[in-house]
C-alpha atoms as a PDB file:
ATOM      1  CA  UNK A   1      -3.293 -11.571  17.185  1.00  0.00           C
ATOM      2  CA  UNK A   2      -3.679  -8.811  14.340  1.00  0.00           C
ATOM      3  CA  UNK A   3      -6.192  -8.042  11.908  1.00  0.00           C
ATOM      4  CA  UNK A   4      -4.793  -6.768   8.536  1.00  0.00           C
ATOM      5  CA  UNK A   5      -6.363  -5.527   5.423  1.00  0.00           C
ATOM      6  CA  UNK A   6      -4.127  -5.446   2.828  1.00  0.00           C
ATOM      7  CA  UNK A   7      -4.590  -2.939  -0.073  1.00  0.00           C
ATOM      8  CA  UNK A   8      -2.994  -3.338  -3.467  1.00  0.00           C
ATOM      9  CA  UNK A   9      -1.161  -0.911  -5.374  1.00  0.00           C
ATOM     10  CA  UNK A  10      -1.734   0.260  -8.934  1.00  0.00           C
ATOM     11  CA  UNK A  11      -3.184  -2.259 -11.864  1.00  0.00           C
ATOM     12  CA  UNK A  12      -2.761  -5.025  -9.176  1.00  0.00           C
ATOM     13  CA  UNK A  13      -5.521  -6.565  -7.651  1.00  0.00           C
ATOM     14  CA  UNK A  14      -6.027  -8.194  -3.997  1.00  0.00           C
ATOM     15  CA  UNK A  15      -4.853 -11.478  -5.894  1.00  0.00           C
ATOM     16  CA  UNK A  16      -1.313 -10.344  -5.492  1.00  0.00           C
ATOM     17  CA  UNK A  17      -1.214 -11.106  -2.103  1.00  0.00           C
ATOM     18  CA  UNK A  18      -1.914 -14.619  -1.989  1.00  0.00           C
ATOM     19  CA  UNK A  19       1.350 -16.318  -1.131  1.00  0.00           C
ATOM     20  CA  UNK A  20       1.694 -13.636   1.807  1.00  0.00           C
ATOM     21  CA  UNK A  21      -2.047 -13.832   3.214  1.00  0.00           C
ATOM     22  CA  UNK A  22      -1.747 -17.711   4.166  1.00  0.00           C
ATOM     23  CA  UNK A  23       1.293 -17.138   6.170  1.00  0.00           C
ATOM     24  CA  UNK A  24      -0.111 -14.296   8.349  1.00  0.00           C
ATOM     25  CA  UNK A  25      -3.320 -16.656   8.858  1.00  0.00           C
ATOM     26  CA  UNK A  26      -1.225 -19.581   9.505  1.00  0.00           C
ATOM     27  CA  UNK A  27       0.594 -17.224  12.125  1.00  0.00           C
ATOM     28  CA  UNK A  28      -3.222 -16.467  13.632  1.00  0.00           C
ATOM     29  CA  UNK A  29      -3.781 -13.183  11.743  1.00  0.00           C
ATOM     30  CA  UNK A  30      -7.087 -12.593  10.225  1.00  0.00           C
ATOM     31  CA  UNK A  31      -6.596 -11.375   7.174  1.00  0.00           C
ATOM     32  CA  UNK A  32      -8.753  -9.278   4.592  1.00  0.00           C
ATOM     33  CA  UNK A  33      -7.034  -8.412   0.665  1.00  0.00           C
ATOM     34  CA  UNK A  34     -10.349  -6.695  -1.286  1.00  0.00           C
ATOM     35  CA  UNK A  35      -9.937  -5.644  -4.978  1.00  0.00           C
ATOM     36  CA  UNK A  36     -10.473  -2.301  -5.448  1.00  0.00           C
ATOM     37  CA  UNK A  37     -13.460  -0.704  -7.301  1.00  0.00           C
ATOM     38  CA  UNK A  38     -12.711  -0.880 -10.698  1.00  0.00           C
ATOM     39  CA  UNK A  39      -9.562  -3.331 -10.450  1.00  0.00           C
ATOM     40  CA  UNK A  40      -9.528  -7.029  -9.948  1.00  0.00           C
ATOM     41  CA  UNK A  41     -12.683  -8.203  -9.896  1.00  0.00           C
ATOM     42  CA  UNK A  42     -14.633  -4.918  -9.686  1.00  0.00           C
ATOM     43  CA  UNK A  43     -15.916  -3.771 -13.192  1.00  0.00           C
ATOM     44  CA  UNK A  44     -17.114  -0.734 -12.881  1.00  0.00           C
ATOM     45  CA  UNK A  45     -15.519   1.882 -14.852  1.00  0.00           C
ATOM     46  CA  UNK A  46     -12.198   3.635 -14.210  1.00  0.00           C
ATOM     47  CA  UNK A  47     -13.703   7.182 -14.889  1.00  0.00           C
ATOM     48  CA  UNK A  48     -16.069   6.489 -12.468  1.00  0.00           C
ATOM     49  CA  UNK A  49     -13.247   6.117  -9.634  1.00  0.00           C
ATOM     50  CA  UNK A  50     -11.852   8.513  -7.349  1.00  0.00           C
ATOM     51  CA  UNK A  51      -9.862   8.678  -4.247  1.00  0.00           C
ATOM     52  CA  UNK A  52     -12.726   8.671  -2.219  1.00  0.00           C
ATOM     53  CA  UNK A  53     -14.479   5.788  -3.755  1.00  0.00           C
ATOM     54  CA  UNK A  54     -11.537   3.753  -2.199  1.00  0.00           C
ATOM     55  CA  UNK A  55     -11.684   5.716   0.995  1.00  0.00           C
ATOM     56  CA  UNK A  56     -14.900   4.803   1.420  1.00  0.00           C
ATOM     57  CA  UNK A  57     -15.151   0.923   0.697  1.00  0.00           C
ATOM     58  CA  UNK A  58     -11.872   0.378   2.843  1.00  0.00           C
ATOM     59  CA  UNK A  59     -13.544   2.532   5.634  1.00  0.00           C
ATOM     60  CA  UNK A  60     -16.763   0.039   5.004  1.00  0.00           C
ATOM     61  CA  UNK A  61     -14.851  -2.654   5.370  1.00  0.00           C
ATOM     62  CA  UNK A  62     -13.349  -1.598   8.505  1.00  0.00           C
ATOM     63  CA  UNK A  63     -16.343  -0.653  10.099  1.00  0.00           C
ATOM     64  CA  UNK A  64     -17.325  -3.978   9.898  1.00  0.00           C
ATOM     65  CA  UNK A  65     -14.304  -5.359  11.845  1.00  0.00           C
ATOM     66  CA  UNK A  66     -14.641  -6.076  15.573  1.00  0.00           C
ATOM     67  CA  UNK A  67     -11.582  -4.079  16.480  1.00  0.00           C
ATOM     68  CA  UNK A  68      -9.426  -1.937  14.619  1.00  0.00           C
ATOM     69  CA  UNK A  69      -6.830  -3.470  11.571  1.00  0.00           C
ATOM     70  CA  UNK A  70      -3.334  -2.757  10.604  1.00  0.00           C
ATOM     71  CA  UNK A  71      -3.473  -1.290   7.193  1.00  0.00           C
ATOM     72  CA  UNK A  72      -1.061  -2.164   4.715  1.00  0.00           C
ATOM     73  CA  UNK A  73      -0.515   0.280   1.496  1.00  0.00           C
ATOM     74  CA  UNK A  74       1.777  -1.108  -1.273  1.00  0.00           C
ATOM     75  CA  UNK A  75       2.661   1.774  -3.566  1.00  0.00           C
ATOM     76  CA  UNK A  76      -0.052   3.642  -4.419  1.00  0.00           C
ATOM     77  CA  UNK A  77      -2.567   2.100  -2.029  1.00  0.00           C
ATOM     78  CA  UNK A  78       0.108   4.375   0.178  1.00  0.00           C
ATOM     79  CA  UNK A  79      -2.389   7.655  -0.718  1.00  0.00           C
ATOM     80  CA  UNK A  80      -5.508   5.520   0.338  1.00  0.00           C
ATOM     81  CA  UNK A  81      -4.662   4.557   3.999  1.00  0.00           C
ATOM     82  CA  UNK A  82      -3.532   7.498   4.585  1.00  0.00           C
ATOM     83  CA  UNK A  83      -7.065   8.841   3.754  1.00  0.00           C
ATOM     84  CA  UNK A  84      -8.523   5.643   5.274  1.00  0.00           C
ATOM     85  CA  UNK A  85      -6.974   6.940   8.848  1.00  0.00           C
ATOM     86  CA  UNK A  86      -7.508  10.770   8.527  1.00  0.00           C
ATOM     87  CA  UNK A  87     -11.491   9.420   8.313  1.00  0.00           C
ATOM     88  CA  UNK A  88     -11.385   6.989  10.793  1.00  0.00           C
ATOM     89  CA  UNK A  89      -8.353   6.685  13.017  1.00  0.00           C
ATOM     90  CA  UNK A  90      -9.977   4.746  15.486  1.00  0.00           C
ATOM     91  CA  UNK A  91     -10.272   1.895  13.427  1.00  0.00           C
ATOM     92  CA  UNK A  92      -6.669   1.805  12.418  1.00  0.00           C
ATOM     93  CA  UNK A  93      -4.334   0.198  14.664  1.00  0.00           C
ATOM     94  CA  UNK A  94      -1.441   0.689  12.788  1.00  0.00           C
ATOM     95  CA  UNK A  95      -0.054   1.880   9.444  1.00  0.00           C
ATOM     96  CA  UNK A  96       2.439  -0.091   7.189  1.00  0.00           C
ATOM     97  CA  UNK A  97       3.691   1.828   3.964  1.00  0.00           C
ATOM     98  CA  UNK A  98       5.167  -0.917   1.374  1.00  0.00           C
ATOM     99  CA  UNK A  99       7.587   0.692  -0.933  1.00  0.00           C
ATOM    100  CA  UNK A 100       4.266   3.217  -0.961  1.00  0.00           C
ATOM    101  CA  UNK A 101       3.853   6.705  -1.488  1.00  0.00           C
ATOM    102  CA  UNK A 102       3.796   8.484   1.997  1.00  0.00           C
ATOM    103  CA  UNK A 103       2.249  12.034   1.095  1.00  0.00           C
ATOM    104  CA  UNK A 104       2.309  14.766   3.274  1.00  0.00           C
ATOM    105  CA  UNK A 105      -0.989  17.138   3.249  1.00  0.00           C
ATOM    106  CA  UNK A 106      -2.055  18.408   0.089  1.00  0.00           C
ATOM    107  CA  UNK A 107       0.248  16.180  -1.942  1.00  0.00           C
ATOM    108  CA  UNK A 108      -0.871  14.312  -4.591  1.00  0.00           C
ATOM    109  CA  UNK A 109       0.684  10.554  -6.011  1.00  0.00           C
ATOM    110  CA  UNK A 110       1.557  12.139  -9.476  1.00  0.00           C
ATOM    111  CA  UNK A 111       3.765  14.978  -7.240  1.00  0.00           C
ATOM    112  CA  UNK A 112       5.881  12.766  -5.624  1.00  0.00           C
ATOM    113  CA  UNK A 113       6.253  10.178  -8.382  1.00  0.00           C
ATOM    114  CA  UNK A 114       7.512  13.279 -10.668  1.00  0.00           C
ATOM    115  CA  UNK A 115       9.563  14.603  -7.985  1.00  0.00           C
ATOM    116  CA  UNK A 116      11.471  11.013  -8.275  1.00  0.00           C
ATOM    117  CA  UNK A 117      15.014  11.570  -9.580  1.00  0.00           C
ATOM    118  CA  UNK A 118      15.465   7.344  -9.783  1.00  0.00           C
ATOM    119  CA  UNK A 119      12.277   6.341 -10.371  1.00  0.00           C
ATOM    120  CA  UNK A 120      11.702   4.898 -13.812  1.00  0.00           C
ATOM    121  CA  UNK A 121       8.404   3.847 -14.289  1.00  0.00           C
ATOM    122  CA  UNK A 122       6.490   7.363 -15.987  1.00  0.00           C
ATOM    123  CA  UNK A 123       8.166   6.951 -19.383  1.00  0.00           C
ATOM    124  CA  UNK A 124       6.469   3.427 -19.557  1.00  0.00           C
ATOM    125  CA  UNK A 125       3.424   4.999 -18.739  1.00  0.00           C
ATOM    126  CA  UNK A 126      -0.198   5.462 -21.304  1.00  0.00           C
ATOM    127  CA  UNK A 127      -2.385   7.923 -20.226  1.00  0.00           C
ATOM    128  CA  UNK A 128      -6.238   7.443 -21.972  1.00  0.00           C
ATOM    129  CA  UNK A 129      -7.989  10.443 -21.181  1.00  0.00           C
ATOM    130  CA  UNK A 130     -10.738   9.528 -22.604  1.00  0.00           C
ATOM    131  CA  UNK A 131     -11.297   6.260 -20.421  1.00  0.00           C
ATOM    132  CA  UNK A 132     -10.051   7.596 -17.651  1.00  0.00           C
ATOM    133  CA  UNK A 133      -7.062   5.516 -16.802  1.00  0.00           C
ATOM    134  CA  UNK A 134      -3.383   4.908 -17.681  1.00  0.00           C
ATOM    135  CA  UNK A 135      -1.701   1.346 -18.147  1.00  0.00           C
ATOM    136  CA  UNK A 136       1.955   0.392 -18.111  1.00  0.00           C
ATOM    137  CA  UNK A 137       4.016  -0.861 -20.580  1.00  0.00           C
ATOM    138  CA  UNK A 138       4.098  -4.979 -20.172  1.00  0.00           C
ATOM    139  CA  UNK A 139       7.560  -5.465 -21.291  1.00  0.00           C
ATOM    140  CA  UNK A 140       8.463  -3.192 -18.838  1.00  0.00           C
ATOM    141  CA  UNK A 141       6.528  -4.193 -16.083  1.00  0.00           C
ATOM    142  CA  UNK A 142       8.443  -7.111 -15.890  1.00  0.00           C
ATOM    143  CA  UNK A 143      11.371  -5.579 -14.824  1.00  0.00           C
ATOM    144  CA  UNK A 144      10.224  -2.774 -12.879  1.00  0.00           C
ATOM    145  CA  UNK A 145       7.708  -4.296 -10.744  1.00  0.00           C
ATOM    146  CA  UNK A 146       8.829  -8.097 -10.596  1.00  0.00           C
ATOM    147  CA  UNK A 147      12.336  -7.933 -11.174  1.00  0.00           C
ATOM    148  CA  UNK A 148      13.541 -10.790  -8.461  1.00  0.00           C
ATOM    149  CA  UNK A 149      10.436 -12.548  -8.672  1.00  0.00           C
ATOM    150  CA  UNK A 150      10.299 -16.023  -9.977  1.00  0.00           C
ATOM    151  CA  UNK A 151      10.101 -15.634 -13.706  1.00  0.00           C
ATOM    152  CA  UNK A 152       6.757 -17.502 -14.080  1.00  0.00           C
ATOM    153  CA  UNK A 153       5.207 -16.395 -11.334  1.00  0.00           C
ATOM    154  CA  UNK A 154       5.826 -12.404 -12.769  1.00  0.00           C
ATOM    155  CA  UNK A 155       4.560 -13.562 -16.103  1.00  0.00           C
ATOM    156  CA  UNK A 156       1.375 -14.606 -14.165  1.00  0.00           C
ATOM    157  CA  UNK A 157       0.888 -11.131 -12.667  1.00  0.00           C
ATOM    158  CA  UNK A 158       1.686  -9.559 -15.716  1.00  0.00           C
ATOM    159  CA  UNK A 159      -1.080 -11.006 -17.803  1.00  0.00           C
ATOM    160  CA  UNK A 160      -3.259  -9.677 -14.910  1.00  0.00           C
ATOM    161  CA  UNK A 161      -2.570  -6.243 -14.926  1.00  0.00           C
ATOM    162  CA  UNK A 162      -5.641  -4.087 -15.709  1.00  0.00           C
ATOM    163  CA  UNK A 163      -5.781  -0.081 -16.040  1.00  0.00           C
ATOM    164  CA  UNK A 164      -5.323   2.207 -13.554  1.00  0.00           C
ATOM    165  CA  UNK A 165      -7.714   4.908 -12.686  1.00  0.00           C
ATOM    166  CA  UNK A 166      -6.511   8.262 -13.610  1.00  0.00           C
ATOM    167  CA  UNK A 167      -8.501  10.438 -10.677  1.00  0.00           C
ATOM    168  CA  UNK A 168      -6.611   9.323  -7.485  1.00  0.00           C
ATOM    169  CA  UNK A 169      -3.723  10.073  -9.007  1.00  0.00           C
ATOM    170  CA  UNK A 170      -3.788  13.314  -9.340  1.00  0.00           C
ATOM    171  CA  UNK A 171      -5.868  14.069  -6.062  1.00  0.00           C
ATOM    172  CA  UNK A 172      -4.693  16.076  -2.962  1.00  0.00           C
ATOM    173  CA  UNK A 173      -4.682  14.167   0.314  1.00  0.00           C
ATOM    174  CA  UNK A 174      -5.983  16.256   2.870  1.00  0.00           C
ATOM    175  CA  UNK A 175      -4.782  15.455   6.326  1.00  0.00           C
ATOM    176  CA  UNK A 176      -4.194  16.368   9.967  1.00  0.00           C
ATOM    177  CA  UNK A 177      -1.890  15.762  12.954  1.00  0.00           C
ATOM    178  CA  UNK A 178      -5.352  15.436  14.985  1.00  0.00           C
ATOM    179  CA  UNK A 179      -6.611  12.417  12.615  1.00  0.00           C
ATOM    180  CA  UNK A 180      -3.668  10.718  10.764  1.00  0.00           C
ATOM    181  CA  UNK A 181      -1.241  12.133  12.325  1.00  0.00           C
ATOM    182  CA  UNK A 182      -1.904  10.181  15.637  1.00  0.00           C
ATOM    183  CA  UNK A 183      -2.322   6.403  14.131  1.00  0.00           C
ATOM    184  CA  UNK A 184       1.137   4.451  14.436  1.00  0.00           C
ATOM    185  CA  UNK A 185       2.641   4.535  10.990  1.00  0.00           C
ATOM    186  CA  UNK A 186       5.514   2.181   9.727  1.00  0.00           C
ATOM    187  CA  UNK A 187       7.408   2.169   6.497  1.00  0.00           C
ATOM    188  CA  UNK A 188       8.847  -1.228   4.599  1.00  0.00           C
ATOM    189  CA  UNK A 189      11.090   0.470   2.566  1.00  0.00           C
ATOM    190  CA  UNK A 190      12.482  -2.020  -0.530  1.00  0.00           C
ATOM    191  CA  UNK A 191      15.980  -1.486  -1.426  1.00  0.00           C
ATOM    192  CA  UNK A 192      16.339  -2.513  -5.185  1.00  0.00           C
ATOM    193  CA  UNK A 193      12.569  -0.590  -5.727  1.00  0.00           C
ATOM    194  CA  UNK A 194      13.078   0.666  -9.403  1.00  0.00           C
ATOM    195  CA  UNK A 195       9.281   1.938  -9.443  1.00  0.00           C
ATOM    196  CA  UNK A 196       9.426   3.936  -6.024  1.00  0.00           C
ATOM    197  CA  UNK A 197      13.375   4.909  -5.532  1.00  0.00           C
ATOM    198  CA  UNK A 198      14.866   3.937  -2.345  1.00  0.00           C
ATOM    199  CA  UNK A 199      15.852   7.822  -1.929  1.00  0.00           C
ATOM    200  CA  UNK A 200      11.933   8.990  -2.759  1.00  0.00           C
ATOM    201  CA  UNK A 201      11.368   6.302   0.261  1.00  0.00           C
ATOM    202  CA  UNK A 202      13.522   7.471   2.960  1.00  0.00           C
ATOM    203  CA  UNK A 203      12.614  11.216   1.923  1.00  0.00           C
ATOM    204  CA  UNK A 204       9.001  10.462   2.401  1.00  0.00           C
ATOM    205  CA  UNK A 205       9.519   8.699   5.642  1.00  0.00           C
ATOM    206  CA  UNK A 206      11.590  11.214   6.847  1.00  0.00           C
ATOM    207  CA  UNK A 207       9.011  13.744   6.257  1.00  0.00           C
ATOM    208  CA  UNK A 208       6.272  12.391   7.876  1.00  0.00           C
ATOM    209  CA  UNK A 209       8.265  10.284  10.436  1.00  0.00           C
ATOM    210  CA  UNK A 210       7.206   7.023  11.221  1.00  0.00           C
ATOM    211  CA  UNK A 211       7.872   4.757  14.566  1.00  0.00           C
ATOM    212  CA  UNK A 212      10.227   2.486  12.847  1.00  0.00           C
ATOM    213  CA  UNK A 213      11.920   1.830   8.987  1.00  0.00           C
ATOM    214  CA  UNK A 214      12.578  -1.805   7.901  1.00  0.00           C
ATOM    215  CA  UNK A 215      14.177  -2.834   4.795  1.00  0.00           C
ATOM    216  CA  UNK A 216      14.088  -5.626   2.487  1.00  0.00           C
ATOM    217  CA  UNK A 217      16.215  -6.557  -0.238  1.00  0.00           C
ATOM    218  CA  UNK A 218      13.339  -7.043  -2.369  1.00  0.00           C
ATOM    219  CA  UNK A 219      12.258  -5.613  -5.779  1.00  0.00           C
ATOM    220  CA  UNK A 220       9.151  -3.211  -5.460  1.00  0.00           C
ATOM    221  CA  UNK A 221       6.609  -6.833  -5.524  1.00  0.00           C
ATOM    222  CA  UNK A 222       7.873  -8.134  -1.908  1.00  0.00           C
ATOM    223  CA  UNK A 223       4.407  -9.788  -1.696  1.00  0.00           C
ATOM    224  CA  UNK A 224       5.891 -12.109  -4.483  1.00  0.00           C
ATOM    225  CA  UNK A 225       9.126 -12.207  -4.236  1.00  0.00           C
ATOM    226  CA  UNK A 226      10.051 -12.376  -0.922  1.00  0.00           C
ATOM    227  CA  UNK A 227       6.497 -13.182   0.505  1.00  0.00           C
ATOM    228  CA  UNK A 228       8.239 -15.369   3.534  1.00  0.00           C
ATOM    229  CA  UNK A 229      10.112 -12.176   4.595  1.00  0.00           C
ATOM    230  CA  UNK A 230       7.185  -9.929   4.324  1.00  0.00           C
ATOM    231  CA  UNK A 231       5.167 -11.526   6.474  1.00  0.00           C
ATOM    232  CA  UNK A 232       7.430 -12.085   9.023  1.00  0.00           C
ATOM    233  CA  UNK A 233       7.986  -8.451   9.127  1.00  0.00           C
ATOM    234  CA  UNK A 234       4.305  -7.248   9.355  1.00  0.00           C
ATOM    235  CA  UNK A 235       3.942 -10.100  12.043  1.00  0.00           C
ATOM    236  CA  UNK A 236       6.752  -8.064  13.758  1.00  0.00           C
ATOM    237  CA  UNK A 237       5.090  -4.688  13.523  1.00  0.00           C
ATOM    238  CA  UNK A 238       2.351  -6.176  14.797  1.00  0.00           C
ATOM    239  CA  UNK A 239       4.027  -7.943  17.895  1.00  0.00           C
ATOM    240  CA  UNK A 240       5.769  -4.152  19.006  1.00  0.00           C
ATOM    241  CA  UNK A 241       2.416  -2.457  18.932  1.00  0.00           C
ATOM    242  CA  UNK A 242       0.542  -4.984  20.768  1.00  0.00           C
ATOM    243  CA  UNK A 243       3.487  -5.034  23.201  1.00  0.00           C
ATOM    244  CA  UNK A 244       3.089  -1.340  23.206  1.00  0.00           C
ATOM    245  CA  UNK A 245      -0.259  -1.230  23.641  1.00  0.00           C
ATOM    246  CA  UNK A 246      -0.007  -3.713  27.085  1.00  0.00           C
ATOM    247  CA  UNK A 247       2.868  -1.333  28.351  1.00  0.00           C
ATOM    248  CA  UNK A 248       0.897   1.500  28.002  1.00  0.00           C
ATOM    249  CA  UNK A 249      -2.149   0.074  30.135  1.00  0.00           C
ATOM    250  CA  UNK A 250       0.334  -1.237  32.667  1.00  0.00           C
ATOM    251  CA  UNK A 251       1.592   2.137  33.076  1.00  0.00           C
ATOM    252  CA  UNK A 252      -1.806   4.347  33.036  1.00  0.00           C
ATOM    253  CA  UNK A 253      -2.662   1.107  36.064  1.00  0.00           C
END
């Protein structure tokens, strides 16, 4: 069976995916869902964070893993697994973009979030220079980001919401066909997204094509709104590549 690690998007931590971590592990997927530095449970301070200090406690973590992990990306965590696998592809079985940003090389997250025609979360948007981080509106992240989620249970994520940092946002990826480009990648695209359009999702996978594109009717928080159908799908992508993998020994035998 698979090994994920599961990487939360912006404000969130690795508490959001707690109703979709039991049911890979209850499927007989190990499962890892860290907070990232300076979100969650990690104090330090956001102006101390950049891309690479998430590039390089994911690629810690994996290093530690016996064999290599399908990464998940949810939104922004898109930009870091991407960087993850251009610095260690070997560890990375497979990619799985979740409504996340997909960026091509030398793109940054604020680029393709501005270059959104639907997308309406940057007008409910603060950006603190000064601390280094931006936070979103609360009365709007209610609707943008849990908009068919149980009305309690969004509520619950609300109040946990902690500021972003501002440097991975606005940093360049920098990647290859020789490195990224030869991990598996996979995109969950969400069709009733309001943060990440549906059309800034196909456009991205289009552009860097990926093996396969599944949908969900889901709001841009399928981890708590449709957790059941989430994890049947990455349990999915998970059966094709192993089933890939076996027909690809078979064959080279």
């Amino acid at each position: 069976m698979g090994a994920f690690v599961l990487v939360h998007g912006s404000w969130h931590g690795g508490w959001c995916w707690a109703e979709v971590a039991p049911l890979l592990e209850a499927a007989g997927h190990r499962v890892l869902a860290p907070d990232l530095r300076g979100l969650g449970a990690e104090t330090i301070p956001a102006a101390e964070v950049t891309l690479q200090t998430w590039v390089d406690q994911i690629g810690d973590l994996l290093r530690g893993q016996p064999e290599p992990v399908v990464l998940v990306g949810h939104s922004r965590a898109g930009i870091v697994v991407s960087e993850v696998a251009e610095a260690m592809p070997d560890a990375v079985a497979a990619l799985v973009y979740l409504c996340a940003f997909l960026p091509q090389d030398g793109e940054s997250l604020i680029q393709l979030a501005q270059s959104d025609r639907q997308g309406q979360i940057l007008p409910h948007v603060a950006v603190d220079e000064e601390r280094g981080c931006h936070t979103l509106d609360q009365d709007a992240a209610r609707d943008l980001l849990y908009g068919q989620s149980p009305v309690a249970a969004a509520e619950r994520a609300v109040a946990r919401l902690r500021p972003e940092p501002n440097a991975p946002t606005f940093t360049p990826v920098r990647l290859t066909e020789e490195r990224f480009g030869r991990v598996p990648r996979f995109y969950i695209r969400c069709a009733n997204d309001r943060v990440i359009s549906p059309e800034l999702q196909d456009r991205m996978a289009a552009a860097s094509p990926c093996r396969r594109v599944f949908t969900l009717a889901a709001d841009h928080s399928p981890w708590l709104s449709a957790p059941g159908e989430l994890a049947d799908l990455l349990a999915t992508i998970v059966a094709r590549e192993e089933a890939s993998t076996r027909n690809r020994l078979a064959t080279a035998g």
